[in-house]
Protein backbone atom coordinates (compact mmCIF):
# COMPACT_ATOMS: atom_id res chain seq x y z
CA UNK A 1 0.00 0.00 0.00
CA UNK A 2 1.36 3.25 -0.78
CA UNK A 3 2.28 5.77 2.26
CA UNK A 4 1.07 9.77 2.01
CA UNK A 5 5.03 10.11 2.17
CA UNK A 6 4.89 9.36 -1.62
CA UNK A 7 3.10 12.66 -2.07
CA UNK A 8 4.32 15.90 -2.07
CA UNK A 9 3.19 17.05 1.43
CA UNK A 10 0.91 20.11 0.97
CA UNK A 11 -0.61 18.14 -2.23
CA UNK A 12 -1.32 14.89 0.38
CA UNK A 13 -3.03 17.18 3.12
CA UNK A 14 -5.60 19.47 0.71
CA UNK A 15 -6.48 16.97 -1.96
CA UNK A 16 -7.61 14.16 0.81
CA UNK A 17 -9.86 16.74 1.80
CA UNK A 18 -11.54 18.55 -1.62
CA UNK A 19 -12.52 16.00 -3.84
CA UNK A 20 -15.80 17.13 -4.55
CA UNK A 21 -14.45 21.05 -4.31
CA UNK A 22 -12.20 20.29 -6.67
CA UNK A 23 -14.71 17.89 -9.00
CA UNK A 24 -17.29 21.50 -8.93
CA UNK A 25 -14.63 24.06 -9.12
CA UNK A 26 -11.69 22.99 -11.77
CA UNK A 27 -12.26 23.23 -15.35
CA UNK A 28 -11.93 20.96 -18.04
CA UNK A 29 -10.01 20.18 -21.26
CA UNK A 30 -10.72 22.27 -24.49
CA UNK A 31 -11.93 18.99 -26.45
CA UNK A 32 -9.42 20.56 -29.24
CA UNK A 33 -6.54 18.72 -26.88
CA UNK A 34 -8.37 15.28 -27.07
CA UNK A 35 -8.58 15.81 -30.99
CA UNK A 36 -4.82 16.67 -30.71
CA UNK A 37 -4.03 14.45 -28.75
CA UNK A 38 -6.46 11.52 -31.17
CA UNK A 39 -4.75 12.97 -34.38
CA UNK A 40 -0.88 12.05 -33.41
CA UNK A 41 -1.66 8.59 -33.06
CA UNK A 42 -4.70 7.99 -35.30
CA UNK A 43 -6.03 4.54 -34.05
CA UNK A 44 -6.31 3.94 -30.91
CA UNK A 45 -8.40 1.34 -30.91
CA UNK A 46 -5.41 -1.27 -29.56
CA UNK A 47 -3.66 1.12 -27.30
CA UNK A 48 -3.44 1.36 -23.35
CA UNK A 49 -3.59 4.88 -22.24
CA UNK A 50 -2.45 5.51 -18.71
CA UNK A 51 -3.69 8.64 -16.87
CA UNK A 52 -0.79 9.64 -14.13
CA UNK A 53 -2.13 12.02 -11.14
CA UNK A 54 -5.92 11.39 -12.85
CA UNK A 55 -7.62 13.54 -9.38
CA UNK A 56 -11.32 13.01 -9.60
CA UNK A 57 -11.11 12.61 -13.48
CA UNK A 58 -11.78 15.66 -15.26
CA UNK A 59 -8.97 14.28 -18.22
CA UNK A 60 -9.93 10.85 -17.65
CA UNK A 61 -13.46 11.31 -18.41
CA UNK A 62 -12.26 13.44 -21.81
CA UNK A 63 -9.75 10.11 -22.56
CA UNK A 64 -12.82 7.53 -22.06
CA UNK A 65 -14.84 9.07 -25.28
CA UNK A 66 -11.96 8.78 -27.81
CA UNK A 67 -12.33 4.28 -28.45
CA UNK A 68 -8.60 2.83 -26.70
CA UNK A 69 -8.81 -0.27 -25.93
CA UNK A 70 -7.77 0.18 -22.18
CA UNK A 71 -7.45 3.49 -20.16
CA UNK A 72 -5.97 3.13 -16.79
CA UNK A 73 -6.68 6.05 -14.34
CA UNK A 74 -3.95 5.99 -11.37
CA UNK A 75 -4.37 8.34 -8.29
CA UNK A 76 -2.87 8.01 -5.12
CA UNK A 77 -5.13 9.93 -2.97
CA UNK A 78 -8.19 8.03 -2.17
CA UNK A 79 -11.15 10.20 -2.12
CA UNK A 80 -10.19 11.73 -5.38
CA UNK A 81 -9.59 8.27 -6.92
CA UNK A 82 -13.36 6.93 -5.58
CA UNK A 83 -14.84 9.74 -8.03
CA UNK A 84 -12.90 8.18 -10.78
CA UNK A 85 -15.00 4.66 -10.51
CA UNK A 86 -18.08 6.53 -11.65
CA UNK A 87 -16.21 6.91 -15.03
CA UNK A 88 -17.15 3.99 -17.75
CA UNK A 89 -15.05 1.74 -18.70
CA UNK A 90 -12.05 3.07 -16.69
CA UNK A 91 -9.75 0.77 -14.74
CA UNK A 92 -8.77 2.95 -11.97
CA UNK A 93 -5.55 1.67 -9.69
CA UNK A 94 -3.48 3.60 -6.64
CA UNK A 95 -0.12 4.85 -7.37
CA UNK A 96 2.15 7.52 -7.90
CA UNK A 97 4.24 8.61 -11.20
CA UNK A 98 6.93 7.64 -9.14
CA UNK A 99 5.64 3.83 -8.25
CA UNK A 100 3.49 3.54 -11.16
CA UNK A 101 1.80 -0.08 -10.82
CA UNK A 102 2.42 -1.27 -14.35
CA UNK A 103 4.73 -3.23 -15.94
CA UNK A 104 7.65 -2.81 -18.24
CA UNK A 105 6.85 -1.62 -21.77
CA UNK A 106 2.85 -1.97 -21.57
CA UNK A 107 1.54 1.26 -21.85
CA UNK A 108 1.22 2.76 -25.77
CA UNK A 109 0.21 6.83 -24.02
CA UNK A 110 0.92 8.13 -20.90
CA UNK A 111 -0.90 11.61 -19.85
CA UNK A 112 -0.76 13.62 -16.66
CA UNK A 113 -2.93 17.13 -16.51
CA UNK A 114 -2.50 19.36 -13.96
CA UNK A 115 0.18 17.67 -12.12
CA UNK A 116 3.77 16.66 -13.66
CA UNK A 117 5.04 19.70 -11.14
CA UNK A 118 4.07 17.78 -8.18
CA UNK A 119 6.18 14.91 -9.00
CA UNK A 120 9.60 14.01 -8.33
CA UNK A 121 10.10 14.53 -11.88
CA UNK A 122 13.41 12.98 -12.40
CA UNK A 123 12.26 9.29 -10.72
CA UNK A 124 8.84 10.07 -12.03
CA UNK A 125 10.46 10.28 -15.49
CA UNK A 126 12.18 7.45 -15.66
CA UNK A 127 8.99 5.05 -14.35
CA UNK A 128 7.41 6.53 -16.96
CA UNK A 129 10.28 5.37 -19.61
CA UNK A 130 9.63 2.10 -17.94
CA UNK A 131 6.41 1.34 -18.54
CA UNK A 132 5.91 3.36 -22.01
CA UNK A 133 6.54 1.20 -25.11
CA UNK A 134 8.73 2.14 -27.56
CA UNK A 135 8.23 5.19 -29.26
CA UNK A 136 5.47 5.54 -26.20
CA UNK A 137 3.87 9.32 -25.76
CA UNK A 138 4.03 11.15 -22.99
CA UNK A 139 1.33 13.88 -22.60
CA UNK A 140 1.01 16.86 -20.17
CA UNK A 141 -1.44 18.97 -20.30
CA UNK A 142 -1.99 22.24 -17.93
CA UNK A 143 -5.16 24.59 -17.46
CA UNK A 144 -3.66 28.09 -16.58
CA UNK A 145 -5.99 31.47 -16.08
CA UNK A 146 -5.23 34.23 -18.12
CA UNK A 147 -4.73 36.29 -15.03
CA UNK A 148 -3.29 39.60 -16.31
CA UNK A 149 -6.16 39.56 -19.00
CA UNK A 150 -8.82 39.81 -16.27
CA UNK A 151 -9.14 42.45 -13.43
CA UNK A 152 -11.35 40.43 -11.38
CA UNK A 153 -9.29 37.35 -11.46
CA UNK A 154 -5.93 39.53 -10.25
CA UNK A 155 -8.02 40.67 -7.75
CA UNK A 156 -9.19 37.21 -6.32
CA UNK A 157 -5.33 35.42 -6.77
CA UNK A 158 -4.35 38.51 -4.39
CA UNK A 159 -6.55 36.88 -1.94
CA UNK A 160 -5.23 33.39 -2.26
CA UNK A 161 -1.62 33.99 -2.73
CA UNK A 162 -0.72 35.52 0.34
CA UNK A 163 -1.95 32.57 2.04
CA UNK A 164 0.71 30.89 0.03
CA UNK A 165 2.86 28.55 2.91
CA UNK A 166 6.48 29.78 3.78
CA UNK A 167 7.79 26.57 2.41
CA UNK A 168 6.46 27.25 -1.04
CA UNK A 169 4.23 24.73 -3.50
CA UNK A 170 5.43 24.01 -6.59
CA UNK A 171 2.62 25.17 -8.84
CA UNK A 172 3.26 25.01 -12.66
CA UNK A 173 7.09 26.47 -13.37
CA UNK A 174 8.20 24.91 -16.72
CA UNK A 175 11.48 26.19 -16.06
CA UNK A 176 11.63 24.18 -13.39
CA UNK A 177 9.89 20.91 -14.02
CA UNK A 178 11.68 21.04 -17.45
CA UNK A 179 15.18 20.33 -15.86
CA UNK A 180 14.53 16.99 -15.40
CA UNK A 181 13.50 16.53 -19.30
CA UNK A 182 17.34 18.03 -19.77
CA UNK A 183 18.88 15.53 -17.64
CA UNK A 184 17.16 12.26 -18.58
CA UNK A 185 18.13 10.90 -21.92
CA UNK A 186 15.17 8.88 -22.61
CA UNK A 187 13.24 11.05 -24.26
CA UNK A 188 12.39 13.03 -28.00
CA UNK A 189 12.76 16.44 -27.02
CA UNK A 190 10.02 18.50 -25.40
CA UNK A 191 7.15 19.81 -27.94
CA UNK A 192 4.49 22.68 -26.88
CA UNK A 193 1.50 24.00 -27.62
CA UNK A 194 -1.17 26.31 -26.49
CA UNK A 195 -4.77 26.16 -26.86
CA UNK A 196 -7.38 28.51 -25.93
CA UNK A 197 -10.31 27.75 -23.30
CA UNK A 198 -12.81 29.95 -22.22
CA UNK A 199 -14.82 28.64 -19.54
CA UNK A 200 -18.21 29.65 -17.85
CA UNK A 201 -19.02 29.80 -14.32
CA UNK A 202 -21.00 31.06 -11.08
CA UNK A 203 -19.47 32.92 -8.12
CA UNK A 204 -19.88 29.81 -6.50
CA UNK A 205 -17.81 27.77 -8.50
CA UNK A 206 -15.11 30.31 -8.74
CA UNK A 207 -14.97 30.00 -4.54
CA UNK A 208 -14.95 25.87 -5.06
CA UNK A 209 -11.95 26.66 -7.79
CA UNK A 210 -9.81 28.45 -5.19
CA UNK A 211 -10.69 26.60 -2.47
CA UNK A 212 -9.74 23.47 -4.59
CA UNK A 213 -5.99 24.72 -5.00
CA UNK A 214 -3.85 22.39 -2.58
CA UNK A 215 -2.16 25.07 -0.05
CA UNK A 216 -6.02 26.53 0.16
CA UNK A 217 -7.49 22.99 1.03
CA UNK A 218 -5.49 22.04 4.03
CA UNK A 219 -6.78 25.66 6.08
CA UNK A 220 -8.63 25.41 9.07
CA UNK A 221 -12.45 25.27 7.86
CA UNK A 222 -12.68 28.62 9.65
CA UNK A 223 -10.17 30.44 7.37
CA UNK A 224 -11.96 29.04 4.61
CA UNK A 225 -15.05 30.51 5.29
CA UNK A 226 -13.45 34.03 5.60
CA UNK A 227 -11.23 33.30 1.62
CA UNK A 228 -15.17 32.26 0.45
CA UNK A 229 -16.79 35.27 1.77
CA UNK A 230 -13.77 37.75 0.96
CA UNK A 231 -14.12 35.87 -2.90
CA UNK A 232 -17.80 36.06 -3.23
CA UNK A 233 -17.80 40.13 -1.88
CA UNK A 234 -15.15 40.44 -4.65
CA UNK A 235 -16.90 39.23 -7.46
CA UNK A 236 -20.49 40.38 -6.40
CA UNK A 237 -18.85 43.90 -6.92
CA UNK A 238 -16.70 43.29 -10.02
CA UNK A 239 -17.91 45.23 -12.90
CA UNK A 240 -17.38 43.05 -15.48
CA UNK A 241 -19.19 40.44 -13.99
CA UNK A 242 -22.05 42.90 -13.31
CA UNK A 243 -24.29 40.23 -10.65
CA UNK A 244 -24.60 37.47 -13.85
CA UNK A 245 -25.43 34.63 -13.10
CA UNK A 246 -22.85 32.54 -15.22
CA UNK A 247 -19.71 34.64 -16.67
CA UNK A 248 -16.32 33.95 -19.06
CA UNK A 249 -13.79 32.87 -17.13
CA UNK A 250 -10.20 33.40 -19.87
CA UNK A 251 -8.48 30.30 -19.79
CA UNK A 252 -5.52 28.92 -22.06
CA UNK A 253 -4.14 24.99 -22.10
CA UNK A 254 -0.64 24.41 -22.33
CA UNK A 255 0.16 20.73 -24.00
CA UNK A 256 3.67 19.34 -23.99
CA UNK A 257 4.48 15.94 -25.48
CA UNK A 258 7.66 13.97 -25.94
CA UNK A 259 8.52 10.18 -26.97
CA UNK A 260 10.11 7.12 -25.52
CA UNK A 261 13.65 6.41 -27.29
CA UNK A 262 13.22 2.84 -26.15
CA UNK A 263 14.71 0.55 -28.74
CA UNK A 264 12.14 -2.01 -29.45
């Protein structure tokens, strides 16, 4: 059984705690990365996908519609991986990206959205080179608000970044992540590529959405309650969102992909 050590600390303590905060408030995919994804490796009807980090399944669910023959959703943190057994056809497992509960040279795609900066990437990159096949994908795939594009989104990341722990998290920092990718020698070299994704929501789900970031989720339920109502007095008086109901929320998706340099 794998330990909460295998986590990354601040991830272990908020995500055991928000699974259905985090299945209301975070977005999904632009269904332009599925297609993307679909169109590099055409058929897919004989390939095992394998869905690193899958949360409560908001990229799994996206993965399910496009006909492999076996997607494997693997989540270490349990009450985000019991949403993921709702999800058809779905063979959902516990493990980390670096323990991955596969064997060698099984697995035709790996993806991983919204987490590869949580791992250790350097042993999380070489499991991965494990299991892949040759000439496997790997597939990351980030969400990221167009924050300097919106005033009433600066205004509410003010409110959740200075809660932001002395000892850091390691949010998305492709400078940082990438390192690993320059050190291990396993891989094609890194592609990118952006995708827009505007999304809709309430002031409600907005609150869920910052309350579902992993620093956020481990406060007392008393601080909480003051980030909510600080949020919700926020947007009731943005202008732009003018007491709608449902609103644009500017969103882009960053995709990077790479291949295994296995020889067969």
């Amino acid at each position: 059984i794998l330990q909460k050590m295998e986590i990354h600390e601040i991830a272990a303590k908020g995500y055991e705690k928000v699974a259905d905060v985090y299945e209301r408030g975070r977005p999904s995919y632009p269904i332009d990365v599925i297609n993307f994804l679909h169109s590099m490796q055409k058929d897919v009807s004989d390939k095992t996908i394998a869905d690193l980090a899958a949360g409560t399944g908001k990229f799994t669910t996206l993965l399910s519609t496009i006909g492999a023959e076996k997607i494997i959703a693997i989540e270490p943190v349990e009450n985000m991986r019991n949403k993921l057994f709702l999800i058809p056809n779905v063979t959902v497992m516990e493990g980390t990206a670096e323990n991955i509960p596969l064997d060698d040279n099984t697995v035709d795609i790996i993806t991983c959205s919204q987490a590869f900066h949580w791992f250790d990437a350097s042993r999380a990159l070489k499991e991965i080179r494990r299991v892949l096949k040759p000439k496997g994908l790997l597939f990351l795939v980030w969400n990221l608000r167009q924050i300097d594009k919106c005033p009433w989104l600066k205004k509410v990341a003010a409110v959740y970044e200075k809660r932001l722990p002395s000892t850091g998290s390691p949010g998305y920092k492709p400078k940082e992540w990438k390192k690993a990718f320059e050190t291990e020698n396993g891989f094609s070299s890194l592609e990118h590529q952006q995708f827009s994704n505007v999304q809709y929501g309430t002031i409600d789900s907005q609150i869920d959405r910052i309350l579902s970031i992993s620093y956020m989720a481990a406060l007392p339920d008393e601080e909480k309650k003051l980030v909510a109502n600080e949020v919700r007095e926020l947007l009731e008086s943005a202008p732009e969102i003018n007491g709608k109901s449902l609103f644009p929320i500017p969103y882009y998706t960053d995709v990077y992909w790479c291949t295994s340099l296995k020889e067969a």
